[in-house]
Protein backbone atom coordinates (compact mmCIF):
# COMPACT_ATOMS: atom_id res chain seq x y z
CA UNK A 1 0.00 0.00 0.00
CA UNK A 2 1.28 3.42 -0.88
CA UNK A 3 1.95 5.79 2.04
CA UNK A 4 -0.02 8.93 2.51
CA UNK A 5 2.40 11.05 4.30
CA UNK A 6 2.73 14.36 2.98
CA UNK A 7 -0.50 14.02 0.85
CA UNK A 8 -3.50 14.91 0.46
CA UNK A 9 -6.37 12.75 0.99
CA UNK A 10 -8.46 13.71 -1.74
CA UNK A 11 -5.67 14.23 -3.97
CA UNK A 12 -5.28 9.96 -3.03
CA UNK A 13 -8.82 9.30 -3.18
CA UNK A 14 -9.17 11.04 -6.56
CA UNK A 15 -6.11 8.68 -8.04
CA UNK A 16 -7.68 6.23 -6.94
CA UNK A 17 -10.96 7.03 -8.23
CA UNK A 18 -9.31 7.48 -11.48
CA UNK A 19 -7.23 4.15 -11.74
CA UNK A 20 -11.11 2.36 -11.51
CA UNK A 21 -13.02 4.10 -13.12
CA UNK A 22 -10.53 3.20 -16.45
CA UNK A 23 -10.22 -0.50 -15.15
CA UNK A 24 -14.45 -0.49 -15.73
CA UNK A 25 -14.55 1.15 -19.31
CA UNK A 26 -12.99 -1.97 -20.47
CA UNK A 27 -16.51 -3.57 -19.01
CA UNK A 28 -19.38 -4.35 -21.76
CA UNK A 29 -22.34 -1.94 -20.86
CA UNK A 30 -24.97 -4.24 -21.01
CA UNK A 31 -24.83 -8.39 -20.30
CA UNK A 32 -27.81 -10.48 -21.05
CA UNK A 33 -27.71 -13.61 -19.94
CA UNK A 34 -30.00 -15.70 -21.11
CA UNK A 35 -32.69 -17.41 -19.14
CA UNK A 36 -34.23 -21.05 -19.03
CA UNK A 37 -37.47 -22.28 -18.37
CA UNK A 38 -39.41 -25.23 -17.68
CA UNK A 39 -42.70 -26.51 -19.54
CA UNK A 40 -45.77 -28.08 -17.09
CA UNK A 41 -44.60 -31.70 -16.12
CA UNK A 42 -47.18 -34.58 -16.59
CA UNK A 43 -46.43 -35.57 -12.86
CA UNK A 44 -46.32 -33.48 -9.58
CA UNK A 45 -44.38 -31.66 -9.05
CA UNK A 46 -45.63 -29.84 -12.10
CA UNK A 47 -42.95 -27.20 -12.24
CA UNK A 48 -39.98 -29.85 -11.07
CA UNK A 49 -36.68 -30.44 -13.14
CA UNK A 50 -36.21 -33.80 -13.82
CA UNK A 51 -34.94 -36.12 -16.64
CA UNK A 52 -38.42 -35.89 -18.33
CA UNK A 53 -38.83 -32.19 -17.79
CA UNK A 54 -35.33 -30.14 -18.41
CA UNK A 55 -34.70 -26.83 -18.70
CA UNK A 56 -34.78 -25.64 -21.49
CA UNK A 57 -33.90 -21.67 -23.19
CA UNK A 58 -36.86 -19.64 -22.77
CA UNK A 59 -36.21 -18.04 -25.99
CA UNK A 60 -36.47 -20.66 -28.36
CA UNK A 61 -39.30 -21.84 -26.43
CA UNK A 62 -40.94 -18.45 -27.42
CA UNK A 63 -39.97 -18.24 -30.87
CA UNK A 64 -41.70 -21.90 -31.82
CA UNK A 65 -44.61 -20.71 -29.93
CA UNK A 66 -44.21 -17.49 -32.16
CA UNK A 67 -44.30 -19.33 -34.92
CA UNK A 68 -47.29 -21.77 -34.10
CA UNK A 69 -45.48 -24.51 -33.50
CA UNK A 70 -46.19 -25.89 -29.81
CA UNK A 71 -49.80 -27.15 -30.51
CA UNK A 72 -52.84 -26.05 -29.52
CA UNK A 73 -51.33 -23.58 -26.94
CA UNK A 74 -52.69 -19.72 -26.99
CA UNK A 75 -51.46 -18.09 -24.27
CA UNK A 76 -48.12 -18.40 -23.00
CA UNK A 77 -47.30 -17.95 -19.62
CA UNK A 78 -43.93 -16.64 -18.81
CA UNK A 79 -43.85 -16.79 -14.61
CA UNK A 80 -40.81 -16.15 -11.85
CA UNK A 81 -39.73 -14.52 -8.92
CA UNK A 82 -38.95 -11.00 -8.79
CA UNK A 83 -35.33 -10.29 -10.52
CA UNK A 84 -35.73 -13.69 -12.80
CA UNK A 85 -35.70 -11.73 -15.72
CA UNK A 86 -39.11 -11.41 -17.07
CA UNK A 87 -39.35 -8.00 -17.82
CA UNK A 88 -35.75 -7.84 -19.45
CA UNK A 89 -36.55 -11.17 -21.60
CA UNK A 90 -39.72 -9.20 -22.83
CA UNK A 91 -37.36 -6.20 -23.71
CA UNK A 92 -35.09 -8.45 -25.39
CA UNK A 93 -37.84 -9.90 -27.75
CA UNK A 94 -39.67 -6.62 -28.57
């Protein structure tokens, strides 16, 4: 650690500042990591992973119902906790 005698604190604080705030440009501004999801199991626990009922990526799950090919299916339900990632998943397909 560098010694501080004979200068100021702020002048220190404001190198420091400095030295981290160029160490975080060379961060990507946005991440999106993309989330999984499960379908409705045919045993309960519905909403279980398990061998028959893996996760799978929400998005291509989205674009086959998109496209009409899941069925009969109408609606479909996209469901978590707060901070899952709904909201920025519905950005992400808009």
């Amino acid at each position: 650690m560098r010694l501080l005698l004979g200068r100021p604190v702020m002048e220190t604080f404001e190198e420091r500042r400095q030295e981290r705030l160029a160490v975080t440009k060379l961060l990507p501004t946005q991440v999106y990591v993309p989330i999984e999801c499960l379908e409705r199991g045919k045993t309960e626990p519905f909403f279980q992973e398990s061998a028959e009922n893996p996760n799978r990526p929400l998005m291509q799950k989205m674009q086959a119902f998109l496209e009409g090919g899941v069925g009969e299916e109408k609606v479909l339900l996209i469901h978590g906790a707060a901070g899952s990632g709904k909201s920025t998943f519905a950005k992400k397909i808009e």
